[in-house]
C-alpha atoms as a PDB file:
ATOM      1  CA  UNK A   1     -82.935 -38.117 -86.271  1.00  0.00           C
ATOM      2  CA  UNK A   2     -81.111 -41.408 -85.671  1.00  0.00           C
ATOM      3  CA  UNK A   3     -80.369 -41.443 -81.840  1.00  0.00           C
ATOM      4  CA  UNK A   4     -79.426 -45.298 -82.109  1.00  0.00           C
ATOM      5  CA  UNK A   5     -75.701 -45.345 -80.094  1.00  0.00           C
ATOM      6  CA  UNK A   6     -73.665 -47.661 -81.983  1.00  0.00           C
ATOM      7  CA  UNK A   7     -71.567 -49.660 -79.619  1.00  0.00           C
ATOM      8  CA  UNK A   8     -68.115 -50.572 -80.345  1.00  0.00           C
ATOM      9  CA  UNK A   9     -66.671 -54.228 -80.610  1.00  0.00           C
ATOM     10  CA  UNK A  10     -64.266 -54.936 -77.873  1.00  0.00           C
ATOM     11  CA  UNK A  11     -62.094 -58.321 -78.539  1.00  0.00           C
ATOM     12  CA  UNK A  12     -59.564 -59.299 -76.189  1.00  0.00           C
ATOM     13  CA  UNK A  13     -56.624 -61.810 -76.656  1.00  0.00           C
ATOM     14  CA  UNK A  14     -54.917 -63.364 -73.971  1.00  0.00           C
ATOM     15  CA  UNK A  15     -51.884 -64.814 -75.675  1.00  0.00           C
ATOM     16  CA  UNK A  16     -51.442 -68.027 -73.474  1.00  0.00           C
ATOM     17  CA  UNK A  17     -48.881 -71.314 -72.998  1.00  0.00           C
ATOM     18  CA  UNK A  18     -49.180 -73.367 -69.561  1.00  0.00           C
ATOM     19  CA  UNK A  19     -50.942 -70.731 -67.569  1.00  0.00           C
ATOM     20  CA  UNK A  20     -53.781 -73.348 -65.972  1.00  0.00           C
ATOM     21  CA  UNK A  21     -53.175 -71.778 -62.631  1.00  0.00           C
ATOM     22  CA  UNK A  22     -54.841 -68.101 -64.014  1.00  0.00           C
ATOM     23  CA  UNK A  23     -56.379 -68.370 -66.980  1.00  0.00           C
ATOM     24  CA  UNK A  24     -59.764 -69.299 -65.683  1.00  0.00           C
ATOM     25  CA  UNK A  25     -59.300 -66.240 -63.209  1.00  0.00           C
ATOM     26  CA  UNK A  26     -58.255 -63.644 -66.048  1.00  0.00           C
ATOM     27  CA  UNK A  27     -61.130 -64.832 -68.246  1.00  0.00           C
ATOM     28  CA  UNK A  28     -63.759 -64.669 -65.221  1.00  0.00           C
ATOM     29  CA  UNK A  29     -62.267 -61.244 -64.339  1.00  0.00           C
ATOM     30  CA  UNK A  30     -62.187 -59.654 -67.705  1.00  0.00           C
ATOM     31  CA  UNK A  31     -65.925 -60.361 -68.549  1.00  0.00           C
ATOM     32  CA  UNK A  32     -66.781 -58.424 -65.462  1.00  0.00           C
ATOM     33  CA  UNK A  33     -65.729 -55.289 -67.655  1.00  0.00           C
ATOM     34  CA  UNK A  34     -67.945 -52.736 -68.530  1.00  0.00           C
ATOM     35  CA  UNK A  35     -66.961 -52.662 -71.907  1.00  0.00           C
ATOM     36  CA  UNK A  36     -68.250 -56.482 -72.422  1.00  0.00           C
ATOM     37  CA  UNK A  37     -65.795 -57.786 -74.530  1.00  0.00           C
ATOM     38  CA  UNK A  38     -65.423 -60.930 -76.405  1.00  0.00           C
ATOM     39  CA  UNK A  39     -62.108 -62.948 -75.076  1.00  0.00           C
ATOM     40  CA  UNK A  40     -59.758 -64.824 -77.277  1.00  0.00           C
ATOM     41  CA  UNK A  41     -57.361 -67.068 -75.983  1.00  0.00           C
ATOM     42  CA  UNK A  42     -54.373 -67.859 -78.253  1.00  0.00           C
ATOM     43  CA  UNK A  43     -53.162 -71.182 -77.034  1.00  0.00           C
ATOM     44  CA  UNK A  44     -49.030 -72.134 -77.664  1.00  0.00           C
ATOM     45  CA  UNK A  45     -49.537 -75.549 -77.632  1.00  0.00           C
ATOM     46  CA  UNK A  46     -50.311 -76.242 -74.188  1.00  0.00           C
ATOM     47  CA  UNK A  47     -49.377 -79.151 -72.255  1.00  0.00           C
ATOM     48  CA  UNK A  48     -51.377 -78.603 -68.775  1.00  0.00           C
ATOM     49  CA  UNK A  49     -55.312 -77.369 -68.304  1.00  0.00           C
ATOM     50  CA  UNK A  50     -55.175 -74.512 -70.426  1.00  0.00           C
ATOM     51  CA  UNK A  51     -57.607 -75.056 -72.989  1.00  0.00           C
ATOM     52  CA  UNK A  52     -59.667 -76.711 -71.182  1.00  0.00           C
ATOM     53  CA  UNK A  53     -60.195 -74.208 -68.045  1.00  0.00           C
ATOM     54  CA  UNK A  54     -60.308 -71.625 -70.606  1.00  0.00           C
ATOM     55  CA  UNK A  55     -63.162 -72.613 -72.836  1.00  0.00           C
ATOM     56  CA  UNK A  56     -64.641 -73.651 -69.371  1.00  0.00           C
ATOM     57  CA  UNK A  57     -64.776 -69.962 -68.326  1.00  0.00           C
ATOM     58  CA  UNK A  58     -66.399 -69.023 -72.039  1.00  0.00           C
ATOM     59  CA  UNK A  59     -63.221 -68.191 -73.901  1.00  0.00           C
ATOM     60  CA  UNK A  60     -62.904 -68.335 -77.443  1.00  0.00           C
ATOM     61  CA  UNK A  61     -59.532 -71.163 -77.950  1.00  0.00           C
ATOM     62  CA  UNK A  62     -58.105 -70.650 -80.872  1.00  0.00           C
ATOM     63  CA  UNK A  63     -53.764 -72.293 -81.505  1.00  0.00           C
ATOM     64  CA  UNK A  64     -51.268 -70.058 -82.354  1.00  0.00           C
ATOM     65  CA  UNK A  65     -49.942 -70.658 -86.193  1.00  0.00           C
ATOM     66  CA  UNK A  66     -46.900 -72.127 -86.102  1.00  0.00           C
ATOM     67  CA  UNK A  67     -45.043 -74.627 -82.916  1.00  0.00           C
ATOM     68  CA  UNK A  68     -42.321 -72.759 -82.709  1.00  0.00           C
ATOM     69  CA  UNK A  69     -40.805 -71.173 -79.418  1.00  0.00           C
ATOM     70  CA  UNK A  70     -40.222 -68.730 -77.455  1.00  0.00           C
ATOM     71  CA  UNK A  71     -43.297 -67.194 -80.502  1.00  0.00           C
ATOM     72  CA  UNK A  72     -45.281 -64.435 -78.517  1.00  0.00           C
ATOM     73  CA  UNK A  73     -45.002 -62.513 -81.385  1.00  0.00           C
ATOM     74  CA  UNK A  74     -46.711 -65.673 -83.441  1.00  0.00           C
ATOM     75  CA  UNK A  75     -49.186 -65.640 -80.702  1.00  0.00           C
ATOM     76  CA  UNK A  76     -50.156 -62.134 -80.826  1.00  0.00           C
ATOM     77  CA  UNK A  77     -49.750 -62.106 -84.454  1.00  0.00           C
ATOM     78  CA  UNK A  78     -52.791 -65.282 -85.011  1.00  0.00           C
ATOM     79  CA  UNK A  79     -54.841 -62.957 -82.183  1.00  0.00           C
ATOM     80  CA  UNK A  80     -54.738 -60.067 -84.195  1.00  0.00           C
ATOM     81  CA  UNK A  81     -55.644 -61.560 -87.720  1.00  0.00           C
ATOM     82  CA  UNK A  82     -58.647 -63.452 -85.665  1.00  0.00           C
ATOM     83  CA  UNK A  83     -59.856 -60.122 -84.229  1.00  0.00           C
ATOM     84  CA  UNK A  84     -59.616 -58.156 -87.320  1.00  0.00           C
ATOM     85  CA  UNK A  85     -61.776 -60.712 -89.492  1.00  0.00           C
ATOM     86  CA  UNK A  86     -64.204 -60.501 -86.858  1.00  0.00           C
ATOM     87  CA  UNK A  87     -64.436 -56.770 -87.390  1.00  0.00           C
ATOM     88  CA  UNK A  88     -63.577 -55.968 -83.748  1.00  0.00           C
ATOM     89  CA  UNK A  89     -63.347 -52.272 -83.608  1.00  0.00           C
ATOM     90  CA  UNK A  90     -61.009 -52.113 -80.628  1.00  0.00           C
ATOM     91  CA  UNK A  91     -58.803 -54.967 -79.774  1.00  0.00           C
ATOM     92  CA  UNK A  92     -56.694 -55.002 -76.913  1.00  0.00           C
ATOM     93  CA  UNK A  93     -53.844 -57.783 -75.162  1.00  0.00           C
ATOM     94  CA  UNK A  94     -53.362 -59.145 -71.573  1.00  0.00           C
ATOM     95  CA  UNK A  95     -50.877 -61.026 -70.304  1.00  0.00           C
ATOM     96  CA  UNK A  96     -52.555 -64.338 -69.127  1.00  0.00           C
ATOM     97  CA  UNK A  97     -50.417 -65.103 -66.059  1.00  0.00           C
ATOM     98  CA  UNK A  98     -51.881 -62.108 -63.912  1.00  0.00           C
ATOM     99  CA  UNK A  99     -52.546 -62.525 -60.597  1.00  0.00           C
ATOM    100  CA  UNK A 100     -54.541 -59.495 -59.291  1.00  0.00           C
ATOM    101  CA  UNK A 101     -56.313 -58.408 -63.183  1.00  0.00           C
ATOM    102  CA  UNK A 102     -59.246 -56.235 -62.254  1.00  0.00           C
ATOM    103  CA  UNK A 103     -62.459 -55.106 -64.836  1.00  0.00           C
ATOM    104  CA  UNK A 104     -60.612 -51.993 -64.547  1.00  0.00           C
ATOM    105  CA  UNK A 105     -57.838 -52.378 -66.602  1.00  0.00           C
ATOM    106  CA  UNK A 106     -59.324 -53.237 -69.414  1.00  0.00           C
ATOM    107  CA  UNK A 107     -62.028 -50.339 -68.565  1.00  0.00           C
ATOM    108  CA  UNK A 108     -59.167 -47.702 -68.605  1.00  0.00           C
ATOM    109  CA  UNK A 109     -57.672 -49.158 -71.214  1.00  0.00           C
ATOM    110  CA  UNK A 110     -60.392 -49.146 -73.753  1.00  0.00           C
ATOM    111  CA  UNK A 111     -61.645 -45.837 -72.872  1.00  0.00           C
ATOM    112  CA  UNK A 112     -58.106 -44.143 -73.901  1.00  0.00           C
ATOM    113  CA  UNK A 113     -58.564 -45.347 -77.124  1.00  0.00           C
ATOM    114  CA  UNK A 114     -61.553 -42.506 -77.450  1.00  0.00           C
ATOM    115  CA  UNK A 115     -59.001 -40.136 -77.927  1.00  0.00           C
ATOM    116  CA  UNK A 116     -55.298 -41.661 -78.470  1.00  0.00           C
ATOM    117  CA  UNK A 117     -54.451 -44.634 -81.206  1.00  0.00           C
ATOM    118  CA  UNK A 118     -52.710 -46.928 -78.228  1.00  0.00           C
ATOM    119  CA  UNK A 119     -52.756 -46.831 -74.939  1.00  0.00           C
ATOM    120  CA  UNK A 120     -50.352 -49.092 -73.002  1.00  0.00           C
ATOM    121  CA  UNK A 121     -50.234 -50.068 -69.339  1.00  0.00           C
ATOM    122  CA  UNK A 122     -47.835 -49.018 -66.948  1.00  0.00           C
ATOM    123  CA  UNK A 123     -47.741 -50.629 -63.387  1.00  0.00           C
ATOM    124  CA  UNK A 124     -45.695 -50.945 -60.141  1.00  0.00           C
ATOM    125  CA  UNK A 125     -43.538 -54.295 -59.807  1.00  0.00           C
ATOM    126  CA  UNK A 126     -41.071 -56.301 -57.634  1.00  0.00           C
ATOM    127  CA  UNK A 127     -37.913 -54.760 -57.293  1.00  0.00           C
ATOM    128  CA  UNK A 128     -36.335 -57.441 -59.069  1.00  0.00           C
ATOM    129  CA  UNK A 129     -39.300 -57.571 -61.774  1.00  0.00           C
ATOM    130  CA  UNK A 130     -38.309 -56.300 -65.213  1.00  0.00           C
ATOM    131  CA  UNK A 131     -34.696 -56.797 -65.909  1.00  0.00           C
ATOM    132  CA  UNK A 132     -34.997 -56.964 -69.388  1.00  0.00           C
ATOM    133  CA  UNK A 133     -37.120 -53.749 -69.434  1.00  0.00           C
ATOM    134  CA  UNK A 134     -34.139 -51.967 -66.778  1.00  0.00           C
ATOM    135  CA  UNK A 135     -31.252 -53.437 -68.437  1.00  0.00           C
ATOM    136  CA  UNK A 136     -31.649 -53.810 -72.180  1.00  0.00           C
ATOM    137  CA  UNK A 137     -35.336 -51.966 -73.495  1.00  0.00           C
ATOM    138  CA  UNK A 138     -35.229 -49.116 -71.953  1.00  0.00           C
ATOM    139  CA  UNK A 139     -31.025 -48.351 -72.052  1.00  0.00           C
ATOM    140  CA  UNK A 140     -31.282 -48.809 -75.869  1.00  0.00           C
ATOM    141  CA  UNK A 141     -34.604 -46.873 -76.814  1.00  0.00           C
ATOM    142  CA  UNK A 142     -32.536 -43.786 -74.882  1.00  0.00           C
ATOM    143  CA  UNK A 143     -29.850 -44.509 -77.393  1.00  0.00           C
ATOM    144  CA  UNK A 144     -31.525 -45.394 -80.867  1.00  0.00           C
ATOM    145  CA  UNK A 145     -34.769 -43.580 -79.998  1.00  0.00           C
ATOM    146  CA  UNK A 146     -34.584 -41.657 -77.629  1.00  0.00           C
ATOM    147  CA  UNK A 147     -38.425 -39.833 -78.482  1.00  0.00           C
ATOM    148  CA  UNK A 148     -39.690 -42.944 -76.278  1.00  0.00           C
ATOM    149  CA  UNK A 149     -37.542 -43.184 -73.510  1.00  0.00           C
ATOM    150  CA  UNK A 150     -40.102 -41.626 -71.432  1.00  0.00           C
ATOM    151  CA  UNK A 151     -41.897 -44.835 -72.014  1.00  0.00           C
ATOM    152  CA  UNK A 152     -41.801 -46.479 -68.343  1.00  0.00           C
ATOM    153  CA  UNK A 153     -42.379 -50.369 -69.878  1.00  0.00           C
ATOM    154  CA  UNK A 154     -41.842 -50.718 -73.315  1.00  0.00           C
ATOM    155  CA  UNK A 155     -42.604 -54.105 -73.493  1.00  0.00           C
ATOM    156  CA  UNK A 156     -46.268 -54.204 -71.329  1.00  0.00           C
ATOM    157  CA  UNK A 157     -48.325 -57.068 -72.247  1.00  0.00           C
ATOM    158  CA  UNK A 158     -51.508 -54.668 -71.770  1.00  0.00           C
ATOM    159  CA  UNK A 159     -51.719 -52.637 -74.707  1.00  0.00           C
ATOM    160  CA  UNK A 160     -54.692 -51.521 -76.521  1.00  0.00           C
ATOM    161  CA  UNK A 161     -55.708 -49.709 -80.345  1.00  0.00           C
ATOM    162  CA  UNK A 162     -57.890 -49.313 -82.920  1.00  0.00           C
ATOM    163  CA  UNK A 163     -58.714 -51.660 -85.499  1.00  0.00           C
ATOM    164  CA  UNK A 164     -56.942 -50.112 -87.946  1.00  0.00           C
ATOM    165  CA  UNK A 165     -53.526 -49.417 -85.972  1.00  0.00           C
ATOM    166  CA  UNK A 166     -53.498 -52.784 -85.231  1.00  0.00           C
ATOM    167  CA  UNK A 167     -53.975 -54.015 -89.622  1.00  0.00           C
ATOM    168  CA  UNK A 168     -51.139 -51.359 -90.216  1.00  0.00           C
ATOM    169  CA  UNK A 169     -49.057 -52.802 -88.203  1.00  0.00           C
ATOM    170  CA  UNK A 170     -49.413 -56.681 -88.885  1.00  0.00           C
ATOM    171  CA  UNK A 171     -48.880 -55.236 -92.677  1.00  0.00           C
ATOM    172  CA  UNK A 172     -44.931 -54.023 -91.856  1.00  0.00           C
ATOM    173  CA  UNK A 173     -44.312 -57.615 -90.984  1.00  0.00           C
ATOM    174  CA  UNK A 174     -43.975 -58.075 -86.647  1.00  0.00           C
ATOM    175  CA  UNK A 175     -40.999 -60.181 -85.174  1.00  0.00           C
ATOM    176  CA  UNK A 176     -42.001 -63.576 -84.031  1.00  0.00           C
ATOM    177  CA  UNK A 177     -40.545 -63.616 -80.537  1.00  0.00           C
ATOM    178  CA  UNK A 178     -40.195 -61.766 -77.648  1.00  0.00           C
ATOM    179  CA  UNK A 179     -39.137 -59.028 -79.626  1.00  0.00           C
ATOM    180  CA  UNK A 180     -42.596 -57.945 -80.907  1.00  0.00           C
ATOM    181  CA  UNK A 181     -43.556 -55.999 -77.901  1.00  0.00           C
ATOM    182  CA  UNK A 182     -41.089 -52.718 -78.276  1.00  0.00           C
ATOM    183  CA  UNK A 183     -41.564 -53.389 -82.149  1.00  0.00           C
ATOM    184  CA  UNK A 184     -45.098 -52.704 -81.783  1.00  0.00           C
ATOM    185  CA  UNK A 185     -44.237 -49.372 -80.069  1.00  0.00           C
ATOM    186  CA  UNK A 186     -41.540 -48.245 -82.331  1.00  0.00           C
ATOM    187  CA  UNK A 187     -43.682 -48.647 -85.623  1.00  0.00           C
ATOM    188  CA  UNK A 188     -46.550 -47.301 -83.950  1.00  0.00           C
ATOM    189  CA  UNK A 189     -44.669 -44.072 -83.060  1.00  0.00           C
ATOM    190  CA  UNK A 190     -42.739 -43.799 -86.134  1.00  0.00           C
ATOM    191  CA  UNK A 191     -45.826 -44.363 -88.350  1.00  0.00           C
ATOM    192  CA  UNK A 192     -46.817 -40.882 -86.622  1.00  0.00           C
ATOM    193  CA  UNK A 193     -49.808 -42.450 -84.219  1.00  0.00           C
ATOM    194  CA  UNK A 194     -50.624 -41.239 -80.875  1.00  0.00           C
ATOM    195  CA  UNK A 195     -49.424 -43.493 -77.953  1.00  0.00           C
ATOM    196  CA  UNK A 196     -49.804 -42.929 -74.346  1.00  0.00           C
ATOM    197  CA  UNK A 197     -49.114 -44.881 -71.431  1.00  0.00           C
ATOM    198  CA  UNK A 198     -52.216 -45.466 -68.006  1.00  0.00           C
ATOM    199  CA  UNK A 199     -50.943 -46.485 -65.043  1.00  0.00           C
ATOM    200  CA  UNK A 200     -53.014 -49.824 -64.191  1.00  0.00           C
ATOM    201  CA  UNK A 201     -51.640 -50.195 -60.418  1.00  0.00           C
ATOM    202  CA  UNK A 202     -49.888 -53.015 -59.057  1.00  0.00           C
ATOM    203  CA  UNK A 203     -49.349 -55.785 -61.126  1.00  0.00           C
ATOM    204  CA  UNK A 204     -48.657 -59.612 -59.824  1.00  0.00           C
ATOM    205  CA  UNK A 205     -47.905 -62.255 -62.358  1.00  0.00           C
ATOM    206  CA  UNK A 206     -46.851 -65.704 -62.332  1.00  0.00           C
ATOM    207  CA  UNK A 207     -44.071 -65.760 -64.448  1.00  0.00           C
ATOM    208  CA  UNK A 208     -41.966 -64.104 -62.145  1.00  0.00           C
ATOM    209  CA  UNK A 209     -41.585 -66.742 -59.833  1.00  0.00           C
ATOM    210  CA  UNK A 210     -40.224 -68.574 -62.660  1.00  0.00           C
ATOM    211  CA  UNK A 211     -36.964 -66.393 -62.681  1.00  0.00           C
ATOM    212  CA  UNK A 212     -37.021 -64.682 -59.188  1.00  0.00           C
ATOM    213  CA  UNK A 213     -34.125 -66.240 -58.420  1.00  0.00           C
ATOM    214  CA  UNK A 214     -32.000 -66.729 -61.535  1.00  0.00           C
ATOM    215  CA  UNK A 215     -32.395 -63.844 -64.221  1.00  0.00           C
ATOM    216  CA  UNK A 216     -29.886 -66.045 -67.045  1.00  0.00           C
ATOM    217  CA  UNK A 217     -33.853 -67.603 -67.637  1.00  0.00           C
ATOM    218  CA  UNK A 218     -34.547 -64.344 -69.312  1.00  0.00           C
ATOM    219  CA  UNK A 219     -31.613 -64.399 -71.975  1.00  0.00           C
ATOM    220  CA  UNK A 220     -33.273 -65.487 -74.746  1.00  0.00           C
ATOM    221  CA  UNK A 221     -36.208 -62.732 -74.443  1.00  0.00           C
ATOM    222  CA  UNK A 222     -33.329 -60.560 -73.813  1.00  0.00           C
ATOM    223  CA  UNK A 223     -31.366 -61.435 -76.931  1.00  0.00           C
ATOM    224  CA  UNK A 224     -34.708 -61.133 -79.161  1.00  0.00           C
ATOM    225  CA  UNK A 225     -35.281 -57.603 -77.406  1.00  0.00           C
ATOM    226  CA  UNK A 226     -31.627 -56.552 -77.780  1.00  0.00           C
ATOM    227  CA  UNK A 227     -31.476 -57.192 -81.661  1.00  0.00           C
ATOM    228  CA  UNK A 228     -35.180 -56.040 -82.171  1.00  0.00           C
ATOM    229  CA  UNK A 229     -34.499 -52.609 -81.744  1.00  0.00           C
ATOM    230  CA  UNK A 230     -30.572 -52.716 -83.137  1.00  0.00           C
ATOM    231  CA  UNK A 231     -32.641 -54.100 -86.626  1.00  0.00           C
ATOM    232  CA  UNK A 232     -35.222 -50.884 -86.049  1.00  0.00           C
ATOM    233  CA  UNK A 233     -32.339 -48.714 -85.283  1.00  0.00           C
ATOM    234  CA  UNK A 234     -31.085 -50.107 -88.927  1.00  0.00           C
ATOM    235  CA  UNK A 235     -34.551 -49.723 -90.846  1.00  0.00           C
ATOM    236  CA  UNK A 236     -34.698 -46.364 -89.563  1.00  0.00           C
ATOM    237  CA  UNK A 237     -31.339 -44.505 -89.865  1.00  0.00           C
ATOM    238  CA  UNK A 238     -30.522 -44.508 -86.027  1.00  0.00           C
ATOM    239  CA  UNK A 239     -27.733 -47.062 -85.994  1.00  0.00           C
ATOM    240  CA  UNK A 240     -25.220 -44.017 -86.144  1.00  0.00           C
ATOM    241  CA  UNK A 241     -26.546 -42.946 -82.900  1.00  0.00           C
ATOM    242  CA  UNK A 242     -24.448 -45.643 -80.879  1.00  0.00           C
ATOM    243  CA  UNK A 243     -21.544 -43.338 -81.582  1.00  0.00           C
ATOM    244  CA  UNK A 244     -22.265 -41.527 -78.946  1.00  0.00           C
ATOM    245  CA  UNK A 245     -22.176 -43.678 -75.949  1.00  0.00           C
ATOM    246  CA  UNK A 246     -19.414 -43.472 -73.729  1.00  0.00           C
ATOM    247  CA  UNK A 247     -17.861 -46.823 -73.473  1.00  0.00           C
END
């Protein structure tokens, strides 16, 4: 009998543009993980330290396709093709600003996928953290889809799957922008996989600070958001279901 255990491959992609004051950290923090996994950074055309303070702390640097922007979706989208042709078998995504990571997140993470097809992260915030999320995500997934309202953040940056959710998915053709987050989770639902959400704790980022003070600096993800799930509501016979908010 063959008792050999086959270990899985664990890639993860840090989708990353002008984040020299973390990346090093996230890098250094994520190869303290149990799972040992090999760490892609996806680079958007960087204009501080990036690349080189990532490479420094042994990530892979790869540039995202195309200079276009805002392009997380681009970003995510390069990631993924990378990680599939390397035959990862799980492959998950961190944001790259984060402030207090731990080994632990991307511990719990990978270990839901043992018995779910994604497994999101859900965390505690600033008050004033997550307007798009509060105003626009979650308001219009209670409308058009209402099956994943219960979601808490529809568009976390820590999300996690198999292999082969991931190749479905890049095959029904992902937004570009900011959009790409709450597309992931709508086609991944309606394409009848499991999703769940783990709460990962607290979670500190830099790009807050960026619009602490003036929340207009998120229109543009908020636009992309908006019309990302309006176009799913389309694609999936839901559109009718604006009919019945009270205006």
């Amino acid at each position: 009998m063959d008792l050999t255990t086959v270990i899985p491959k664990i890639l993860l992609i840090f989708p990353a543009k002008n984040e020299e004051e973390t990346i090093e950290y996230v890098i250094t923090t994520a190869k303290q993980s149990r799972c040992n996994p090999e760490i892609i950074v996806v680079d958007a055309f960087s204009s501080d330290r990036t690349v080189e303070l990532a490479r420094k702390a042994g990530g892979i640097v790869i540039q995202q396709d195309a200079k276009t922007f805002p392009a997380k979706g681009i970003a995510m989208k390069t990631g993924l093709r990378e990680a599939i042709k390397s035959k990862a078998d799980i492959i998950l995504f961190l944001d790259a600003d984060i402030k207090n990571l731990t080994p632990e997140w991307i511990d719990n993470l990978v270990d839901g996928c043992t018995n779910c097809d994604m497994v999101r992260g859900y965390y505690q915030r600033q008050p004033r953290d997550a307007a798009v999320t509060k105003l626009i995500a979650r308001p219009m997934l209670h409308i058009f889809f209402p099956e994943l309202s219960h979601f808490e953040q529809p568009l976390s940056g820590e999300v996690c799957a198999r292999n082969e959710v991931w190749k479905s998915l890049l095959e029904k053709n992902p937004p570009d922008g900011w959009g790409i987050d709450v597309w992931f989770l709508i086609e991944t639902a309606l394409s009848g996989y499991q999703i769940k959400e783990i709460f990962l704790g607290r979670k500190e980022h830099t790009s807050f600070e960026d619009y602490r003070e003036d929340l207009g600096k998120l229109a543009k993800m908020a636009e992309q958001v908006e019309f990302t799930i309006i176009k799913e509501a389309f694609k999936h016979g839901r559109i009718h279901l604006h009919g019945a908010v009270s205006i």
